[in-house]
N, C-alpha and C. Protein backbone atom coordinates (compact mmCIF):
# COMPACT_ATOMS: atom_id res chain seq x y z
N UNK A 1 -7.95 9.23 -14.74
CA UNK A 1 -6.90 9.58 -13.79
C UNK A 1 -6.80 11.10 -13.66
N UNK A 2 -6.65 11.63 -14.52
CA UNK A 2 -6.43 13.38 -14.50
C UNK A 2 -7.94 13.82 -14.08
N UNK A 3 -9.44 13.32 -14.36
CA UNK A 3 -10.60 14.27 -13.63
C UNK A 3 -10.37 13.95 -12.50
N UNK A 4 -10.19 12.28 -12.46
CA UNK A 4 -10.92 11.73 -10.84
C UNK A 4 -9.86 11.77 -9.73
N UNK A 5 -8.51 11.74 -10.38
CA UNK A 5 -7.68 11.25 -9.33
C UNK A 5 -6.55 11.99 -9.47
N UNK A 6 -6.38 13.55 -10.12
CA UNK A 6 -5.27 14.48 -10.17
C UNK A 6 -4.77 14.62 -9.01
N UNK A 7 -5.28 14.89 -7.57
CA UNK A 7 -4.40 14.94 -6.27
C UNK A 7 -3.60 13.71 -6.37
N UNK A 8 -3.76 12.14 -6.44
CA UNK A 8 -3.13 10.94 -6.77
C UNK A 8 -1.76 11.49 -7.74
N UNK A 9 -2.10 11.81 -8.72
CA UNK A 9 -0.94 11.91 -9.68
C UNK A 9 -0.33 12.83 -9.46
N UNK A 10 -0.58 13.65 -8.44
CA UNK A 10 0.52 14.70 -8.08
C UNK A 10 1.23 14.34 -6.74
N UNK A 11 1.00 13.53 -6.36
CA UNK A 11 1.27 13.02 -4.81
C UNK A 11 2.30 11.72 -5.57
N UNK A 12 1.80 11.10 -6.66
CA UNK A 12 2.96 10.17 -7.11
C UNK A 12 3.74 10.91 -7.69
N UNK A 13 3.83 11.62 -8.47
CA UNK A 13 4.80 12.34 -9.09
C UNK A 13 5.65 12.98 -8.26
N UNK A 14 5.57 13.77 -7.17
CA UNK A 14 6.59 14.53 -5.88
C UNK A 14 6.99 13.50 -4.97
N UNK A 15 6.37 12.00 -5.18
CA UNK A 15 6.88 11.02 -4.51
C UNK A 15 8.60 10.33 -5.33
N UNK A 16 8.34 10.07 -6.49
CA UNK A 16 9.18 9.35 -7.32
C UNK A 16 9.53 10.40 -8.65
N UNK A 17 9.59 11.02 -8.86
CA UNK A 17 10.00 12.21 -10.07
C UNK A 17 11.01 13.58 -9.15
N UNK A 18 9.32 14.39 -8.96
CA UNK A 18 10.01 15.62 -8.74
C UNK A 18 9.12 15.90 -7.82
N UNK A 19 9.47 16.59 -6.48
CA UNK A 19 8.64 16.90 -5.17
C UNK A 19 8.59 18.63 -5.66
N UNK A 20 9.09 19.02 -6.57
CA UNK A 20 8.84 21.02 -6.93
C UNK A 20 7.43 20.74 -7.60
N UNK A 21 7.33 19.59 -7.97
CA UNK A 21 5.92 19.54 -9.11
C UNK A 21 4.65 20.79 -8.38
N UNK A 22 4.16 21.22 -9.50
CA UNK A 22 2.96 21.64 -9.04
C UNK A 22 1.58 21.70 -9.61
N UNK A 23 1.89 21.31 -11.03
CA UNK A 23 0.41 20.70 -12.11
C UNK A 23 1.31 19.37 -12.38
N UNK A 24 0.13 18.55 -12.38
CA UNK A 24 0.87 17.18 -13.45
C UNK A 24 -0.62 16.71 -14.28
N UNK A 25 -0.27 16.04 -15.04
CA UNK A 25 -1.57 15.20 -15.86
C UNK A 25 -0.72 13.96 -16.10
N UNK A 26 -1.55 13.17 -16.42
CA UNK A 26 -1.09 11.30 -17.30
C UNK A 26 -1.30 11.67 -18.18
N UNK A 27 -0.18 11.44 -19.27
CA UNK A 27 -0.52 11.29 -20.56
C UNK A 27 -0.05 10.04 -21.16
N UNK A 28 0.26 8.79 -20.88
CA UNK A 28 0.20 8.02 -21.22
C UNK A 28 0.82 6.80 -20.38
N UNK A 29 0.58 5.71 -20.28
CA UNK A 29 0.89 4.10 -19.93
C UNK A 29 1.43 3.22 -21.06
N UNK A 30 2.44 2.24 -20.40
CA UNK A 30 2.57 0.87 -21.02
C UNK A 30 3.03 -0.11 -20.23
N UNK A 31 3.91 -1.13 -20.22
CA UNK A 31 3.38 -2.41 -20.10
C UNK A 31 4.66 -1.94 -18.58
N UNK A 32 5.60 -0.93 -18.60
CA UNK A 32 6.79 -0.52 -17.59
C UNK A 32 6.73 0.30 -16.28
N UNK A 33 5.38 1.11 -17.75
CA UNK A 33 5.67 2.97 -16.48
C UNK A 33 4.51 3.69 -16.83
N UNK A 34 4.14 4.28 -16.55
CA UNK A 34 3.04 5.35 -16.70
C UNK A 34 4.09 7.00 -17.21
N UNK A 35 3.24 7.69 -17.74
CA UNK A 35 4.20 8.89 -17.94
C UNK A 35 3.03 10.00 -17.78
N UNK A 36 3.58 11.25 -17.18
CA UNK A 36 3.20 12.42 -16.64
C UNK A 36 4.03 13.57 -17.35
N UNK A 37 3.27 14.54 -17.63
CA UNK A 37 3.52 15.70 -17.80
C UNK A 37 3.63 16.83 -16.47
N UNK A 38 4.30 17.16 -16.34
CA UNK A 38 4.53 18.01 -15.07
C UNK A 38 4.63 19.65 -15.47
N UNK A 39 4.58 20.28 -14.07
CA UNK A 39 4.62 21.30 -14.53
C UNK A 39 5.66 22.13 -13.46
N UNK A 40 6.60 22.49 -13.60
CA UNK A 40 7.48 23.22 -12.30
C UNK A 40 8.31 24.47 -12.69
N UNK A 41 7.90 25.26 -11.61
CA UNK A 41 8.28 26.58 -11.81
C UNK A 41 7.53 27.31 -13.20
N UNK A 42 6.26 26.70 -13.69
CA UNK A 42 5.93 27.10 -14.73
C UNK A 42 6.21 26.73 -16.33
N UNK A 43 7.43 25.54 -15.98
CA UNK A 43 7.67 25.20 -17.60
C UNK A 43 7.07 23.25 -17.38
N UNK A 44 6.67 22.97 -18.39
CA UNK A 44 6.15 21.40 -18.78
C UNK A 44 7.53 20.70 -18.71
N UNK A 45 7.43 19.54 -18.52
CA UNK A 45 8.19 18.67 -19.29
C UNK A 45 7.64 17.26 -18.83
N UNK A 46 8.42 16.12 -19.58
CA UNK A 46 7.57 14.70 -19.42
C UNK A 46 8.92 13.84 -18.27
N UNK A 47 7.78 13.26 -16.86
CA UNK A 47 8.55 12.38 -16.20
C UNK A 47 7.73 10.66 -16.49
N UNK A 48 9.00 10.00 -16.52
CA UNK A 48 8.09 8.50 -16.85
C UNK A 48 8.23 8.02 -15.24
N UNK A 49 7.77 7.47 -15.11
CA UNK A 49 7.93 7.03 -13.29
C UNK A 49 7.45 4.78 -13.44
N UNK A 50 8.23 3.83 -12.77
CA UNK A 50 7.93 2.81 -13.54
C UNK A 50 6.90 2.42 -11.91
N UNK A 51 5.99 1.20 -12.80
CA UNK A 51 5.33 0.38 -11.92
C UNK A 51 6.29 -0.03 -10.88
N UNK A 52 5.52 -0.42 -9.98
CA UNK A 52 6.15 -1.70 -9.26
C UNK A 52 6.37 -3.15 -9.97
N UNK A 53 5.28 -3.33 -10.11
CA UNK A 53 5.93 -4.32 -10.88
C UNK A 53 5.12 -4.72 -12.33
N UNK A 54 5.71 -5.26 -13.19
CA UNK A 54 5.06 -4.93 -14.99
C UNK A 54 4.14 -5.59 -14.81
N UNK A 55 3.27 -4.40 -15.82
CA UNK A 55 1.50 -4.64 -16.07
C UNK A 55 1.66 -5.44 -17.33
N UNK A 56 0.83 -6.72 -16.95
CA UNK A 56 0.70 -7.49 -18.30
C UNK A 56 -0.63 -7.28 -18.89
N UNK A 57 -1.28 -6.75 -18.50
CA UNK A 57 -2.96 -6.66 -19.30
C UNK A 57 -3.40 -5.44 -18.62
N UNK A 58 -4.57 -4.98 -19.43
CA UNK A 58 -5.01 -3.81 -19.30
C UNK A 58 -5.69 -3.48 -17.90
N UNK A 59 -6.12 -4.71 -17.31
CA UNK A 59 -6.88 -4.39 -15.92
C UNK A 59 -5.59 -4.09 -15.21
N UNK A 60 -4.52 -4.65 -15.18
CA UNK A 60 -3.43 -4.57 -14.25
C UNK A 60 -3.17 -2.95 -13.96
N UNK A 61 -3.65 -2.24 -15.07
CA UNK A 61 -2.94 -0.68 -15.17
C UNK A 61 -3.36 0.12 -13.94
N UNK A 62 -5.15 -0.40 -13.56
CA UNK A 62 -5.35 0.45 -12.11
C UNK A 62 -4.64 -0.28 -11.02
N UNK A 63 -4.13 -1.86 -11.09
CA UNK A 63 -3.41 -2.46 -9.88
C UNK A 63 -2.17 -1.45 -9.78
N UNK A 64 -1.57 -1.39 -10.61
CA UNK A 64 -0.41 -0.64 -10.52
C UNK A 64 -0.51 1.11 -10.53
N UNK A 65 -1.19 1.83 -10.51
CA UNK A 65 -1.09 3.22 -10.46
C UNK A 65 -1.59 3.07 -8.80
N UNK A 66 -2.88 2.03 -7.96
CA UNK A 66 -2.92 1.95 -6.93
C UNK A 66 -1.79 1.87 -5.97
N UNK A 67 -0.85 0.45 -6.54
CA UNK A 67 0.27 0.40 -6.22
C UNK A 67 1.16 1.66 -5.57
N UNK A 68 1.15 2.13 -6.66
CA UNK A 68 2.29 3.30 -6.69
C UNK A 68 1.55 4.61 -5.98
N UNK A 69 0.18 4.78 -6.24
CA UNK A 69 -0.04 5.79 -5.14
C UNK A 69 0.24 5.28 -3.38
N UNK A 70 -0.33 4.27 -3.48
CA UNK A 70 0.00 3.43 -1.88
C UNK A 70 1.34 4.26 -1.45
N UNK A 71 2.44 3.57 -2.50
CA UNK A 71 3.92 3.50 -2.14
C UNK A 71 4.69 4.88 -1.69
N UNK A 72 3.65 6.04 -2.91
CA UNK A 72 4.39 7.47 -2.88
C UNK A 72 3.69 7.91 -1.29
N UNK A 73 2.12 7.84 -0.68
CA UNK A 73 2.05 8.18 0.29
C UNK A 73 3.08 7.27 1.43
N UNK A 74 3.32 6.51 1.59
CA UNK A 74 4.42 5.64 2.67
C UNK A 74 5.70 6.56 2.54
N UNK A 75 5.98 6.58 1.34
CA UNK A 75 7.28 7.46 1.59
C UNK A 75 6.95 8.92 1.53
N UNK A 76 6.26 9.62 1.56
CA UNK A 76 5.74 10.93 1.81
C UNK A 76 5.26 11.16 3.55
N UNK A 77 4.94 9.97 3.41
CA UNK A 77 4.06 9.93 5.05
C UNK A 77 2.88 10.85 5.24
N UNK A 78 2.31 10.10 3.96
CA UNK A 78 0.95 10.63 4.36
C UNK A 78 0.02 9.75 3.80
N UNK A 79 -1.23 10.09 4.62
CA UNK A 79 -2.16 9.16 5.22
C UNK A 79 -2.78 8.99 3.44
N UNK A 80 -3.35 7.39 3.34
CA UNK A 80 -4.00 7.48 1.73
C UNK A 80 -5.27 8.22 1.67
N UNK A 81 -5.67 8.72 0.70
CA UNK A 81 -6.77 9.08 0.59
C UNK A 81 -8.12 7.77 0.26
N UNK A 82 -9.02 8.02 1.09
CA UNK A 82 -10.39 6.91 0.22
C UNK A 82 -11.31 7.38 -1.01
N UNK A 83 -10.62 6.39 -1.69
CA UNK A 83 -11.36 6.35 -2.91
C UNK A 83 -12.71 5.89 -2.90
């Protein structure tokens, strides 16, 4: 997620967290939410942001970060990127 798909996690994160974001990384998932480290105005801190809906197994984790990128461009209004 952070080599391949950092524009993604910054486009979800200013969707559902914080729109000042301006670095983010994933630093971790579970079965609720994914969690991001952000970066705004220059200081870190950690936003958890939840699925749509709960990941029960490990494949589910890219259904749901897809999910949620889908969702943050709709409410951003902007066009998805192709993966």
């Amino acid at each position: 997620m952070n080599d391949d798909h950092a524009a993604d996690s910054l486009l979800i994160v200013r969707a559902f967290a914080e729109p000042r974001t301006t670095h983010t990384r994933m630093t971790g998932v579970n079965s609720e939410s994914g969690e991001w480290v952000i970066v705004i105005d220059g200081h870190e801190r950690t936003v958890r942001i939840p699925w749509i809906e709960p990941v029960t197994d490990r494949a589910g984790l890219r259904t749901a970060v897809v999910a949620l990128y889908q969702a943050a461009c709709v409410r951003l209004g902007v066009d998805p990127a192709e993966h």
